[in-house]
N, C-alpha and C. Protein backbone atom coordinates (compact mmCIF):
# COMPACT_ATOMS: atom_id res chain seq x y z
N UNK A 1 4.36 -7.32 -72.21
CA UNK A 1 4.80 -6.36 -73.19
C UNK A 1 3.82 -6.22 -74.34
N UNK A 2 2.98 -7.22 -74.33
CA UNK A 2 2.13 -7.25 -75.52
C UNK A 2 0.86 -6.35 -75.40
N UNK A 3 1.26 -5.53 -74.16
CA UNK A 3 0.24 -4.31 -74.02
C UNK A 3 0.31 -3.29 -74.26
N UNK A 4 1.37 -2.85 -74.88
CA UNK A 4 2.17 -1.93 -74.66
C UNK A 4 3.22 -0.91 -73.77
N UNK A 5 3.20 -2.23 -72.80
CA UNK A 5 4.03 -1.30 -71.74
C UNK A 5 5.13 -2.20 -71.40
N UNK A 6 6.21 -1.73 -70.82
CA UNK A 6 7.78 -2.82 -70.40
C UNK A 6 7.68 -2.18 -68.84
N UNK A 7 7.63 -3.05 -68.40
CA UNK A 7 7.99 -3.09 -67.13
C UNK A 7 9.55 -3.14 -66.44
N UNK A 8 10.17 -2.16 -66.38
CA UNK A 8 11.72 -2.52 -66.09
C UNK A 8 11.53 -2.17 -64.52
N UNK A 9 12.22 -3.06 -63.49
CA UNK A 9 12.48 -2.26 -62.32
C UNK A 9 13.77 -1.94 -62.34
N UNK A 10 13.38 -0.48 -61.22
CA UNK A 10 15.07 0.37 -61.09
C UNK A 10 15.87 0.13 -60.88
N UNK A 11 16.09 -0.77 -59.96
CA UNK A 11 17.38 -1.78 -59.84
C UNK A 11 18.05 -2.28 -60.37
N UNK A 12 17.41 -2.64 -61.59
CA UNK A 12 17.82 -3.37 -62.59
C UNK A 12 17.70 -3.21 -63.81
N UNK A 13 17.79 -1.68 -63.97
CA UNK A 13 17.18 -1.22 -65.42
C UNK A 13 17.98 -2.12 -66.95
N UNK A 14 19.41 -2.44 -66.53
CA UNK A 14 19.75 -2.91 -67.92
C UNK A 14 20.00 -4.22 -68.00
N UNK A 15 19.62 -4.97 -66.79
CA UNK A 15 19.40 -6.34 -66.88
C UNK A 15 18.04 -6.21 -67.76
N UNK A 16 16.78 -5.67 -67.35
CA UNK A 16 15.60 -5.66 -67.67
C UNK A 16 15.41 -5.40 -69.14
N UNK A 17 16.17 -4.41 -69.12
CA UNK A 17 16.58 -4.31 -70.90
C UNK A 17 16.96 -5.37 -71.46
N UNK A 18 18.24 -5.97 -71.03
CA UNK A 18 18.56 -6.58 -71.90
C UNK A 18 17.31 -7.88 -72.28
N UNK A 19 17.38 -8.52 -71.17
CA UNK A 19 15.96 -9.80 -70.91
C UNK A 19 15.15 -9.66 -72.11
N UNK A 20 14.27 -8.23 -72.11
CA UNK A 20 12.97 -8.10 -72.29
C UNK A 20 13.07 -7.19 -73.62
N UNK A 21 14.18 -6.21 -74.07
CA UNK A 21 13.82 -5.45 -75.27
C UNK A 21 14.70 -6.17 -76.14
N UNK A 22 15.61 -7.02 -76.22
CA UNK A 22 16.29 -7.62 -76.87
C UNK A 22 15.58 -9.28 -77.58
N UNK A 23 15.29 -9.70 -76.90
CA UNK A 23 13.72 -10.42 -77.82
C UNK A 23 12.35 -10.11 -78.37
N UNK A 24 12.47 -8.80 -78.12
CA UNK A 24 10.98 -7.67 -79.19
C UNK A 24 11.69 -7.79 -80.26
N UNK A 25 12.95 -7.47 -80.37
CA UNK A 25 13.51 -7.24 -81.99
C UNK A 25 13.05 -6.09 -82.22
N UNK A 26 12.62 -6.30 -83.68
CA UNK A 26 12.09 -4.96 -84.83
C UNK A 26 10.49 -4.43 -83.97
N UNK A 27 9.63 -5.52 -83.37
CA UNK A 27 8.70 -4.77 -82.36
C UNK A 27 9.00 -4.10 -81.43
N UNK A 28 10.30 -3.57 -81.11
CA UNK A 28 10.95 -2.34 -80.12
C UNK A 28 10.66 -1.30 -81.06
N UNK A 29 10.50 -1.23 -81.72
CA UNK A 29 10.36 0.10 -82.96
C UNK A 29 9.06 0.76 -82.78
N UNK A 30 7.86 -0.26 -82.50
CA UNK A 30 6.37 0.05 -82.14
C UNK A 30 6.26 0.96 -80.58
N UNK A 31 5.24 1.64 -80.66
CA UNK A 31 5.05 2.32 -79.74
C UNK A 31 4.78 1.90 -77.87
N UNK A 32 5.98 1.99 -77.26
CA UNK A 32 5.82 0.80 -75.69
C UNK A 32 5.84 2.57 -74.88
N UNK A 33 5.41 2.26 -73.82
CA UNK A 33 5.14 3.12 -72.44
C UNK A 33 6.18 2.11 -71.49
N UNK A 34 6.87 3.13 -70.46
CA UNK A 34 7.75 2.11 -69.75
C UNK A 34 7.14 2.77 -68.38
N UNK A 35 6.71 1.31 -67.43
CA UNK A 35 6.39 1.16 -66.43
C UNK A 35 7.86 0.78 -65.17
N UNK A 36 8.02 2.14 -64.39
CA UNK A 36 8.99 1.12 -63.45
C UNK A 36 8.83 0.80 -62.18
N UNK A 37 9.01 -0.15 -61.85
CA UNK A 37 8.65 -0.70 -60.54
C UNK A 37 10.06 -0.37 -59.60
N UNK A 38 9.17 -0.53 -58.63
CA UNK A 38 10.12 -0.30 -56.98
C UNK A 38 11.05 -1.42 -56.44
N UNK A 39 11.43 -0.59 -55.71
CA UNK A 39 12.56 -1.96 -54.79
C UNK A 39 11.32 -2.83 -54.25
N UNK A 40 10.29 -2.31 -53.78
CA UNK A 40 9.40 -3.08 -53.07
C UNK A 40 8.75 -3.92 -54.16
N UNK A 41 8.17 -3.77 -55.72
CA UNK A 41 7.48 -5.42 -56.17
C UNK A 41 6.64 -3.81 -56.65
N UNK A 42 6.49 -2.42 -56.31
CA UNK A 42 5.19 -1.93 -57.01
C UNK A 42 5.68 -0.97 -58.16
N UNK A 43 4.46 -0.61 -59.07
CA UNK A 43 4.65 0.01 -60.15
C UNK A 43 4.68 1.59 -59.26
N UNK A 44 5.46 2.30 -60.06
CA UNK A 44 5.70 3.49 -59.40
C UNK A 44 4.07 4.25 -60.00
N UNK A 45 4.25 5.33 -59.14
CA UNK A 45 3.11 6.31 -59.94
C UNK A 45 3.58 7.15 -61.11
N UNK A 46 2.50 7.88 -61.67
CA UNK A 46 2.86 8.46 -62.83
C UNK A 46 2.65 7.95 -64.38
N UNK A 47 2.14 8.56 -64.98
CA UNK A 47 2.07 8.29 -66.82
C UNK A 47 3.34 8.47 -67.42
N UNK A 48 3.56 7.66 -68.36
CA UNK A 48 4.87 8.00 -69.20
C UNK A 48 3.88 8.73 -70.35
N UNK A 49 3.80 10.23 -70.13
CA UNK A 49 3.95 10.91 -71.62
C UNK A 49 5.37 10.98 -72.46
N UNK A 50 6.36 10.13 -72.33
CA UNK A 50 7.15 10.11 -72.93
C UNK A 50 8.45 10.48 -71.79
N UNK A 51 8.36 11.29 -70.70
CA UNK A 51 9.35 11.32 -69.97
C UNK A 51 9.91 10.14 -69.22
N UNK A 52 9.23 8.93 -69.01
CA UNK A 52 9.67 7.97 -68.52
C UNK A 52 10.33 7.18 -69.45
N UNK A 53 10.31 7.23 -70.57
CA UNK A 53 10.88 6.54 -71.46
C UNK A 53 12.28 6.91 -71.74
N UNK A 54 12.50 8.37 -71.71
CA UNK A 54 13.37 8.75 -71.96
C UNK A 54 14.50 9.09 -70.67
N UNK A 55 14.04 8.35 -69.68
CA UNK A 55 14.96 8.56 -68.36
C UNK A 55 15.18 6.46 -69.14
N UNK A 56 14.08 6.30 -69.17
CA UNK A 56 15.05 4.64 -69.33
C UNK A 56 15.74 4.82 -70.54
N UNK A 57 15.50 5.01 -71.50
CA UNK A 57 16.71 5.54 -72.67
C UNK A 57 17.67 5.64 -71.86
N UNK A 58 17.89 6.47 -71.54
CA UNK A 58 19.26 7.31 -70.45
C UNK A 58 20.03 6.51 -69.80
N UNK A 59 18.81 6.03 -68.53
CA UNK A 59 19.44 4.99 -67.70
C UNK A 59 20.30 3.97 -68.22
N UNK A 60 19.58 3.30 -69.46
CA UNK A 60 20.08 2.00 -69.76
C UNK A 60 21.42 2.43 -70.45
N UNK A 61 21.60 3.60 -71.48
CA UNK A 61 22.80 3.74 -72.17
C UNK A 61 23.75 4.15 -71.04
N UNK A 62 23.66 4.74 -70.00
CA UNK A 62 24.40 5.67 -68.89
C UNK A 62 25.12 3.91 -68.07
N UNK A 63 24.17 3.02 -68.28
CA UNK A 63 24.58 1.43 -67.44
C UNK A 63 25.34 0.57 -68.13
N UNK A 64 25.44 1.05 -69.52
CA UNK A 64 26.27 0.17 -71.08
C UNK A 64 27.34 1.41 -70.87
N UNK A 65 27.41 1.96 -70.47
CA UNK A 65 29.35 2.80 -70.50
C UNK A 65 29.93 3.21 -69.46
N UNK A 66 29.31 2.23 -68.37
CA UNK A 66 29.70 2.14 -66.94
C UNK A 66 30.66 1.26 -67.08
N UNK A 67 32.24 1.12 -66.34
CA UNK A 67 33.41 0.53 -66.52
C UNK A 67 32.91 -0.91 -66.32
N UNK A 68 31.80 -1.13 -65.06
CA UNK A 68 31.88 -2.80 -64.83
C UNK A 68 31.34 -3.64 -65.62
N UNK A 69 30.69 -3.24 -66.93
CA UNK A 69 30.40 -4.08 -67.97
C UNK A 69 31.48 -4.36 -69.51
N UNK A 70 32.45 -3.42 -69.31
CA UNK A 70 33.55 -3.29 -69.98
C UNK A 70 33.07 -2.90 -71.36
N UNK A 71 32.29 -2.79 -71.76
CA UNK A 71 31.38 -2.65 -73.47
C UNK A 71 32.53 -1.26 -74.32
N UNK A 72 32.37 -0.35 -73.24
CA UNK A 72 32.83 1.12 -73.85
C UNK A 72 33.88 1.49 -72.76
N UNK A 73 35.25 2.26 -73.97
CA UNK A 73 36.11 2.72 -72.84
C UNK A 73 36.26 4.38 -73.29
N UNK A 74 36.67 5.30 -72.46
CA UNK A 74 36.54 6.57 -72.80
C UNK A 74 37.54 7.24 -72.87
N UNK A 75 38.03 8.31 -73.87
CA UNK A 75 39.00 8.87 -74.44
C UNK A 75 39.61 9.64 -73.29
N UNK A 76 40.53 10.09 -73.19
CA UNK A 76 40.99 10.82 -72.28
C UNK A 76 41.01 12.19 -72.25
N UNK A 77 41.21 12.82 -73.66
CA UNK A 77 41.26 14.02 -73.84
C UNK A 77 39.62 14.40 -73.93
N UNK A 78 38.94 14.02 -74.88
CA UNK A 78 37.42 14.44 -75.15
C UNK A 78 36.47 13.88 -73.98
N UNK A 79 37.04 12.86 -73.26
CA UNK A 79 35.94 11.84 -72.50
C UNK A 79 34.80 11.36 -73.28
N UNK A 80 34.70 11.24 -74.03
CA UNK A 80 33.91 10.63 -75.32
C UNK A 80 34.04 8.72 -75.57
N UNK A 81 33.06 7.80 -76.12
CA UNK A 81 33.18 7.02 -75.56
C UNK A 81 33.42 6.08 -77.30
N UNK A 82 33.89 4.98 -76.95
CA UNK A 82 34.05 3.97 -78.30
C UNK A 82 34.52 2.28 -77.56
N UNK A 83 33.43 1.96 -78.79
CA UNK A 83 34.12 0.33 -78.34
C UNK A 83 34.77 -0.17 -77.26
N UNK A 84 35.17 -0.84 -76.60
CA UNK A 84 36.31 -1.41 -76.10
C UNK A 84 36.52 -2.93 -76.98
N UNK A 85 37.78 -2.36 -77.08
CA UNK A 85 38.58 -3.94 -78.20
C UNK A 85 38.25 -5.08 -77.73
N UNK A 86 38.41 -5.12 -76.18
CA UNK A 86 38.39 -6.08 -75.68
C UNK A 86 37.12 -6.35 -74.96
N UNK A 87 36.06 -6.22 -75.78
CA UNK A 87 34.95 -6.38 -75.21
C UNK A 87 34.47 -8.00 -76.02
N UNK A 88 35.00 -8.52 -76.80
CA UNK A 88 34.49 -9.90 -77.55
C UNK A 88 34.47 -10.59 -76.28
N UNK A 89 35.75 -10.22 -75.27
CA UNK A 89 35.68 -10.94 -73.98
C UNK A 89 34.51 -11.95 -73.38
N UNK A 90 33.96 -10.70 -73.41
CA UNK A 90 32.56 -10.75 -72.59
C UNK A 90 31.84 -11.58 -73.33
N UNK A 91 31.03 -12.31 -72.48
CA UNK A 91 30.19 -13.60 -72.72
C UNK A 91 28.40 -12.56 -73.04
N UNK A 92 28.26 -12.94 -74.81
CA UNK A 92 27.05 -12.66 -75.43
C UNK A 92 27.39 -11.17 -75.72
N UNK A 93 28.35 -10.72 -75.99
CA UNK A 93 28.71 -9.40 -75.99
C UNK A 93 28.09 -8.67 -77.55
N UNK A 94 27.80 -9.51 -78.53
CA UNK A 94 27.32 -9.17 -79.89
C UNK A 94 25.88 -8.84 -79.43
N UNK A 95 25.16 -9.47 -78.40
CA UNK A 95 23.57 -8.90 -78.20
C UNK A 95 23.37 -7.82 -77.03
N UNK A 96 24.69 -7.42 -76.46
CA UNK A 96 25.12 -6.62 -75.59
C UNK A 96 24.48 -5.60 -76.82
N UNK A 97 25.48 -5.65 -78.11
CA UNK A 97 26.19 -4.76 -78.78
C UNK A 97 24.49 -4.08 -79.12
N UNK A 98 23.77 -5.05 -79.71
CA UNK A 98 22.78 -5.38 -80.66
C UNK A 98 21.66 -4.60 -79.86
N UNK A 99 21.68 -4.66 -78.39
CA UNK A 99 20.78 -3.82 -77.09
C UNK A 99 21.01 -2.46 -77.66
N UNK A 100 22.14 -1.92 -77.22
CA UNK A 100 22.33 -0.93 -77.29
C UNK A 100 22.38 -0.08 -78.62
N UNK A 101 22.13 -0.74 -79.34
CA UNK A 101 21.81 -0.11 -80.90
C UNK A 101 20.58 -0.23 -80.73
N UNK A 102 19.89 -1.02 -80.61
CA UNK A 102 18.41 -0.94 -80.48
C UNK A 102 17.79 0.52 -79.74
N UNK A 103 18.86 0.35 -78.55
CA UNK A 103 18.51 2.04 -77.37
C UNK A 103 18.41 2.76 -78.73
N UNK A 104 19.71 3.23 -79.14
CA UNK A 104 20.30 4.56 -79.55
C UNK A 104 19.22 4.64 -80.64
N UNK A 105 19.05 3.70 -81.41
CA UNK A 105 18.46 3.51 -82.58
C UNK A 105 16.71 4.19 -82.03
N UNK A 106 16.82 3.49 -80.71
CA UNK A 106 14.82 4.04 -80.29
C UNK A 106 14.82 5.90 -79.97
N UNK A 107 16.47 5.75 -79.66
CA UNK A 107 16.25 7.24 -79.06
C UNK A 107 16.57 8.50 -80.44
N UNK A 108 16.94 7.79 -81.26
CA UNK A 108 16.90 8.91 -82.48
C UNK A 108 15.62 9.01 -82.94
N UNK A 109 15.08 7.16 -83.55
CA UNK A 109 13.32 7.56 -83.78
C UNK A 109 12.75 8.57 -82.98
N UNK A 110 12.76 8.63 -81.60
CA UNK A 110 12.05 9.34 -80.82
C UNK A 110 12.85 11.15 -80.51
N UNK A 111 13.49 10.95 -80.70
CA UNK A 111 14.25 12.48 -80.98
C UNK A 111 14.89 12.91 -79.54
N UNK A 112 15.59 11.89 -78.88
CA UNK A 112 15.85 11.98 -77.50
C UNK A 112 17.29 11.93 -77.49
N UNK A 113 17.47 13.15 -76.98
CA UNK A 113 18.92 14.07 -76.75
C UNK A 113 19.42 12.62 -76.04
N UNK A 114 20.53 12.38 -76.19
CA UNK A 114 21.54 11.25 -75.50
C UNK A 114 22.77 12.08 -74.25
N UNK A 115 22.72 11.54 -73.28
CA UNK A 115 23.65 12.27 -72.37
C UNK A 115 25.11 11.77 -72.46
N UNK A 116 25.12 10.67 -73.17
CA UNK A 116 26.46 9.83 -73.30
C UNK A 116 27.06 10.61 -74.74
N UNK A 117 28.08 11.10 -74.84
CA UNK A 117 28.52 11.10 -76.55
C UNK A 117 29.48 10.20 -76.90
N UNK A 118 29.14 9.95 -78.10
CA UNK A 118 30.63 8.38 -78.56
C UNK A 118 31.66 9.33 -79.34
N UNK A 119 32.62 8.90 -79.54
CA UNK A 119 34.04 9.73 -80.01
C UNK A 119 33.51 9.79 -81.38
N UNK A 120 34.28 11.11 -81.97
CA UNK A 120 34.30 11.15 -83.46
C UNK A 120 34.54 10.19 -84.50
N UNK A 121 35.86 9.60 -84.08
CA UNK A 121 36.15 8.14 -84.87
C UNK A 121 34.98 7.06 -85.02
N UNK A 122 34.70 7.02 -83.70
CA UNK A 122 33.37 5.67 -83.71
C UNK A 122 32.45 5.99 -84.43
N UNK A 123 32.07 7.53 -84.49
CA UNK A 123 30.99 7.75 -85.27
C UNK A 123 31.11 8.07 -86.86
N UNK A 124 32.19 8.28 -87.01
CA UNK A 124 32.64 8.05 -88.34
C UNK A 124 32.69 6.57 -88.98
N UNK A 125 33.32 5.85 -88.22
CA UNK A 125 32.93 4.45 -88.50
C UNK A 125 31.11 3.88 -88.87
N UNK A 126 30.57 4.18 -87.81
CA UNK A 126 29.24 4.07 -88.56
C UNK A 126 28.86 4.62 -89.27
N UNK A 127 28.76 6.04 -90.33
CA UNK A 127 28.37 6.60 -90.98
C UNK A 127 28.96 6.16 -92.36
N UNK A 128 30.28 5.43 -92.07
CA UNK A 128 31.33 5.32 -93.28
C UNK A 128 31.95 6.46 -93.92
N UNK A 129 32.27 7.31 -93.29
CA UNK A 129 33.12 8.13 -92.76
C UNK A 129 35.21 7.87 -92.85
N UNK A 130 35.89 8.06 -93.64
CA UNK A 130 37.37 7.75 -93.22
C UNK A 130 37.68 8.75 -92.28
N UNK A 131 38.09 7.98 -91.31
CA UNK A 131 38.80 8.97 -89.98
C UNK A 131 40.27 9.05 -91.03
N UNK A 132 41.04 10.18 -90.33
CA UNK A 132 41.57 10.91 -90.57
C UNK A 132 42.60 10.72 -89.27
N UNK A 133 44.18 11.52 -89.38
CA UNK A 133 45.05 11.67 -88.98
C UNK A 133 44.18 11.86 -87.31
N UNK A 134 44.01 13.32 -87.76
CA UNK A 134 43.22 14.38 -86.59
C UNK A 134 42.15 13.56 -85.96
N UNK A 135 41.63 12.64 -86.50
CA UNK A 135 40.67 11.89 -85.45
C UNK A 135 41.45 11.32 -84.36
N UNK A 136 42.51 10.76 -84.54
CA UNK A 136 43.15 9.62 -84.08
C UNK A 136 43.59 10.14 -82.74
N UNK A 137 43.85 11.52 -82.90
CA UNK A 137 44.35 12.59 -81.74
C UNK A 137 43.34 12.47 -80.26
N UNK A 138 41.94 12.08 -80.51
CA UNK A 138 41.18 11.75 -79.56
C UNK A 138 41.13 10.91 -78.25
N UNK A 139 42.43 9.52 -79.79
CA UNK A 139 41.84 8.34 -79.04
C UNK A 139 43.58 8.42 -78.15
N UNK A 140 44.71 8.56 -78.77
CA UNK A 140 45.76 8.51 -77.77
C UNK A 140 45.94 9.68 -76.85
């Protein structure tokens, strides 16, 4: 990584994440190229001018609000996504949390449309924001 490039393979895009961008820390912020490798052991072809980065952006947030990691559960009416309460469950779930802020956080620096949306409430919560009656309508 100290070359500037992360090597994630496809298989395993958010294991690879987690492993490898979650001990960069604040050096996830610096400029990385993402290399992905094959089922077979090889680096795929192709330059990341930035489109490869932003399919792993994708990938990895699209693999954090997939039901079998339990992280995020989704509204019924909006399909929009927030917390799950019961995510402390999960074993290391605060650097789960801490990954995926890191994503979202790389994909705003970089100005990369997100395919996932989080509910109004959640995002009011981070902004510091008081939800309201009418938010609440989302979540039951």
């Amino acid at each position: 990584m100290s070359d500037g490039y992360i090597r994630i393979r496809r298989g395993h895009i958010y294991e690879d994440a987690y492993n490898k961008i979650l001990m960069m820390g604040e050096e996830f912020s610096h400029h990385y190229r993402i290399i992905f490798i094959d089922e077979n052991g090889y680096e795929e072809e192709g330059a990341d001018g930035g489109g490869l980065f932003k399919e792993f952006i994708q990938e990895v947030l699209k693999s954090a609000m997939r039901d079998a990691y339990g992280f995020f559960l989704e509204t019924p009416i909006t399909r929009t996504y927030y917390p799950n309460p019961k995510s402390e469950e999960i074993a290391d779930y605060e650097a789960h949390f801490r990954l995926i802020g890191m994503i979202v956080g790389k994909a705003l620096q970089k100005g990369i449309l997100l395919r996932c949306e989080f509910s109004r409430f959640f995002l009011n919560l981070i902004v510091g924001v008081q939800n309201t009656f009418n938010e609440l309508k989302f979540l039951d």
